[in-house]
Protein backbone atom coordinates (compact mmCIF):
# COMPACT_ATOMS: atom_id res chain seq x y z
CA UNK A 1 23.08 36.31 219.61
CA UNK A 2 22.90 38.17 216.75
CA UNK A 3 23.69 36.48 212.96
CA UNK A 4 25.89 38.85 210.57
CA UNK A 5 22.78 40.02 208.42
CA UNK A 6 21.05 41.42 211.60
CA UNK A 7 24.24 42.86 213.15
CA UNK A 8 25.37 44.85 209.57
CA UNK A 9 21.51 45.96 209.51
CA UNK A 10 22.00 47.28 212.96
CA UNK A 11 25.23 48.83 211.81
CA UNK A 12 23.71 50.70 208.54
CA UNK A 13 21.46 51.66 211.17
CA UNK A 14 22.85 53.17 213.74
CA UNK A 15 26.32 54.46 212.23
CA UNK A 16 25.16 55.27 208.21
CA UNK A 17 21.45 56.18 208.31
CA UNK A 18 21.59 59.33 210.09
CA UNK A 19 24.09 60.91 207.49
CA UNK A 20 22.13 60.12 204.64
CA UNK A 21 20.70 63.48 204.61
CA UNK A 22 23.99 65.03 204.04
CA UNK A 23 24.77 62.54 201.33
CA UNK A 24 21.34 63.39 199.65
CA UNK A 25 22.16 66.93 199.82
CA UNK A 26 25.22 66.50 198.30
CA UNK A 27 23.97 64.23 195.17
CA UNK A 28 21.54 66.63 194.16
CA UNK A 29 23.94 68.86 192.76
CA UNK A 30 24.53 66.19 189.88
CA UNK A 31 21.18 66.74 187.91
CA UNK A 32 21.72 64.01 185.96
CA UNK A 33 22.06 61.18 188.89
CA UNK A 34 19.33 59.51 190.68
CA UNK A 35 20.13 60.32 194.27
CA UNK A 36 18.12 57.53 195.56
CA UNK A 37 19.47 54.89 193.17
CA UNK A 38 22.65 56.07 194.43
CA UNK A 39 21.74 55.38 197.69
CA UNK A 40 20.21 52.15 197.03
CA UNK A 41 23.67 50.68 195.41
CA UNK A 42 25.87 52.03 198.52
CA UNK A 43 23.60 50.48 201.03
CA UNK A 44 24.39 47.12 198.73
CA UNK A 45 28.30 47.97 198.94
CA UNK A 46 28.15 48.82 202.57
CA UNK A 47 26.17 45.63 203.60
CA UNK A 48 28.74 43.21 201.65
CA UNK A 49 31.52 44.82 203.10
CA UNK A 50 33.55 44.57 206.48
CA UNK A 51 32.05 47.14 208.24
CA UNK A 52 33.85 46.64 211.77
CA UNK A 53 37.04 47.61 209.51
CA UNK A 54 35.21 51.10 208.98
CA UNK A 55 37.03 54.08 211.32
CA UNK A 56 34.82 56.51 209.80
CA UNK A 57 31.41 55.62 208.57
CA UNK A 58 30.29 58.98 207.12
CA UNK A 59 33.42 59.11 205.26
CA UNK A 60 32.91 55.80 203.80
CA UNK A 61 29.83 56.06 202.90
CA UNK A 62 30.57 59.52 201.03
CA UNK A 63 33.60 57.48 199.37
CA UNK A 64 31.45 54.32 198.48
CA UNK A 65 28.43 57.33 197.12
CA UNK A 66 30.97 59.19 195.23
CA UNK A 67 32.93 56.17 193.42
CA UNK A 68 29.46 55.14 192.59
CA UNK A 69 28.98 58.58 191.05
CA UNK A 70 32.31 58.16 189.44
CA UNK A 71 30.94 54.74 187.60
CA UNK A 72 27.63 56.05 186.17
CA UNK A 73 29.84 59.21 184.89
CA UNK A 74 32.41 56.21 183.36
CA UNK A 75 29.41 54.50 182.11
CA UNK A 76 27.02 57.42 180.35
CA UNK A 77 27.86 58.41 176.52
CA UNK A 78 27.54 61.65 176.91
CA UNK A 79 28.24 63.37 180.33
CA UNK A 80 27.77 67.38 181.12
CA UNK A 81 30.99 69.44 181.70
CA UNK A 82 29.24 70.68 184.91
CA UNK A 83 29.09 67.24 186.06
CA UNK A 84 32.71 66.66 185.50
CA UNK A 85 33.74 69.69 187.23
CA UNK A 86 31.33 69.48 189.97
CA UNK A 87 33.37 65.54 190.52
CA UNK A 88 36.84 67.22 190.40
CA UNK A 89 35.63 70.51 192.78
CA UNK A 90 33.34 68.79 194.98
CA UNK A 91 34.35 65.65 198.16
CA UNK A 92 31.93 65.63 201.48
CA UNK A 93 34.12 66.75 203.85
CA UNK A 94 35.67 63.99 206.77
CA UNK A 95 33.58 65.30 210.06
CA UNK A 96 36.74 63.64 211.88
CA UNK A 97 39.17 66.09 213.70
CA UNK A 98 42.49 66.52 213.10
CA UNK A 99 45.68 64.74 214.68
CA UNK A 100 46.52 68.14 215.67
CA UNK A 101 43.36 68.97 216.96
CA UNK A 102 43.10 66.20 218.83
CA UNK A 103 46.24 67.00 221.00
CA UNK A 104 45.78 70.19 221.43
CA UNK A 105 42.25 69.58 222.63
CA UNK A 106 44.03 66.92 225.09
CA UNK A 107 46.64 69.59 226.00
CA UNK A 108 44.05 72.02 227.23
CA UNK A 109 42.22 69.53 229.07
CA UNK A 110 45.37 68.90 231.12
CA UNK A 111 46.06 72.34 231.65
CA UNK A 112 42.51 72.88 232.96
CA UNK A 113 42.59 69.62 235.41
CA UNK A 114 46.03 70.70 236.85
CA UNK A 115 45.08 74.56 236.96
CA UNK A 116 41.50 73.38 238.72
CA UNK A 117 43.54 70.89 241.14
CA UNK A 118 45.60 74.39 242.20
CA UNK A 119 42.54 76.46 243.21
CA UNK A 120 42.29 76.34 247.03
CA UNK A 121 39.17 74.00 248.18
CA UNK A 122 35.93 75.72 248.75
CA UNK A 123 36.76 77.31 245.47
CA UNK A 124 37.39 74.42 243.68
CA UNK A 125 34.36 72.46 244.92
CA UNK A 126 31.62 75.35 244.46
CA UNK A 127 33.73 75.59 240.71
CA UNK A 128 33.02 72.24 240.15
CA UNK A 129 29.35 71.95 241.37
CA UNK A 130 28.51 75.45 238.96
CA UNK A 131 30.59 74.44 236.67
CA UNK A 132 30.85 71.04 235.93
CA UNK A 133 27.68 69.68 237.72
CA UNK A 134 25.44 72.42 236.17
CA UNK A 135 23.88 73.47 239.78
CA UNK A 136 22.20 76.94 240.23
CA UNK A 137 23.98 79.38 242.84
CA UNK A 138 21.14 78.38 245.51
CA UNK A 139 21.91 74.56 245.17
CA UNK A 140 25.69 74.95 245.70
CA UNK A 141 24.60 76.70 248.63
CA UNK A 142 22.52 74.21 250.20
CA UNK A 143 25.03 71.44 248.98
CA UNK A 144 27.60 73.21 250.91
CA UNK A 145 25.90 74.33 253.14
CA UNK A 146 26.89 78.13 253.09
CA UNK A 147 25.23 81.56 251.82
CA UNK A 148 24.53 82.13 248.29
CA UNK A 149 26.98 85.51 248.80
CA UNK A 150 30.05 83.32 249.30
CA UNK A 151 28.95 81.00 246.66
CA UNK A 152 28.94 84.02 244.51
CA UNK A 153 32.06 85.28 245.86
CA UNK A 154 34.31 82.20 245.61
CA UNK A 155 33.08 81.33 241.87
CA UNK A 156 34.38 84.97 241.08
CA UNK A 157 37.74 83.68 242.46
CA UNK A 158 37.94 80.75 241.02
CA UNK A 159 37.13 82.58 237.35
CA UNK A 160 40.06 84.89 238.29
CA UNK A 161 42.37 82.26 239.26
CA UNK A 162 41.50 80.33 236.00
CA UNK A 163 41.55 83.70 233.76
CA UNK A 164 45.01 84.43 234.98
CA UNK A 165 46.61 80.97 234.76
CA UNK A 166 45.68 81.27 231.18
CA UNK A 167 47.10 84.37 230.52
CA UNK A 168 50.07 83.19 231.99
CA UNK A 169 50.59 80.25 230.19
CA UNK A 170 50.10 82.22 226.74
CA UNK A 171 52.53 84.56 227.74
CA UNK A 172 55.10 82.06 228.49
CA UNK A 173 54.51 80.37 225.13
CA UNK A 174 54.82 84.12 223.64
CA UNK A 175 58.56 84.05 225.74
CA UNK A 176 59.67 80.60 224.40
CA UNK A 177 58.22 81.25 221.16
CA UNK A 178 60.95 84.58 220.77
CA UNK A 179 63.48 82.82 222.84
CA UNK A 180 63.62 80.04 219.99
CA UNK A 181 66.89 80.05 217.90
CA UNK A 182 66.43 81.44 214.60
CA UNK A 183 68.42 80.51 211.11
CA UNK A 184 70.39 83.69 210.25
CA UNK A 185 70.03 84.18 206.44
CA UNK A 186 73.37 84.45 204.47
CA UNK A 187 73.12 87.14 201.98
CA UNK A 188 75.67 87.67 199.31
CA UNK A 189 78.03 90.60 199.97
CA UNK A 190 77.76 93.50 197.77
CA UNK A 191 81.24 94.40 196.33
């Protein structure tokens, strides 16, 4: 079993290390900062803190980098304009997706599932061995045990079948979208 010092180690390791290039990047638009004393004092922050609490480990790391930035800045007698802007202008951006994106990414995934579960059979299963399994047109025919011409064929189909079920479902968004109730504006009436 692993003691906390090992298990943090493996943590910097695994979850912080590989974005320290970005973070490097980033620092060395502040001429004026040490990028690898930076880095040095966030490892120290990260490694006393709770890092199963962390959702985001790039993020946190750019946060613990840049309120480290923010201290030198608080610290220095005399600090460059360019700096200052560069602190206001300037965040590493969160690699996480959005909410939004996130079920809307979901959404389509359903669509897809339910749209694939409608194709008939054979098409479905040579879609899914092309498709999904990666297999060349001559392995879906062995698999199945059928020419390469139908394999050909019945992927056109499914593509069609697919192609069209989306088109359908934008245009029936487009149709609820216009069938939605709008607020009629009140305008004042001209005497």
């Amino acid at each position: 079993m692993l003691d906390n010092t090992e298990a943090c180690s493996i943590w910097l390791a695994t979850h912080i290390l590989p974005h320290e290039g970005h973070i490097r990047t980033w620092l060395r638009r502040y001429g004026d900062i040490e990028a690898d004393d930076i880095i040095h004092e966030a490892y120290v922050v990260m490694a006393q803190a709770d890092y199963a609490a962390v959702a985001n480990p790039r993020a946190y790391f750019a946060s613990v980098c840049r309120n480290l930035v923010m201290q030198h800045y608080r610290r220095a007698r005399v600090v460059p304009v360019t700096s200052l802007a560069l602190m206001q202008a300037d965040s590493v951006a969160d690699a996480t997706p959005s909410v939004e994106r996130v079920v809307h990414a979901r959404q389509e995934m359903r669509f897809l599932e339910k749209t694939i579960a409608r194709l008939p059979a054979r098409c479905r299963d040579i879609f899914m061995l092309r498709r999904a399994r990666g297999l060349s047109q001559k392995e879906c025919a062995a698999q199945l045990n059928i020419s390469e011409n139908v394999v050909e064929k019945q992927l056109a189909r499914a593509l069609v079948f697919l192609s069209n079920a989306y088109s359908d479902s934008d245009r029936e968004m487009t149709v609820d979208e216009e069938r939605r109730p709008r607020l009629a504006h009140s305008r004042k009436r001209q005497p």
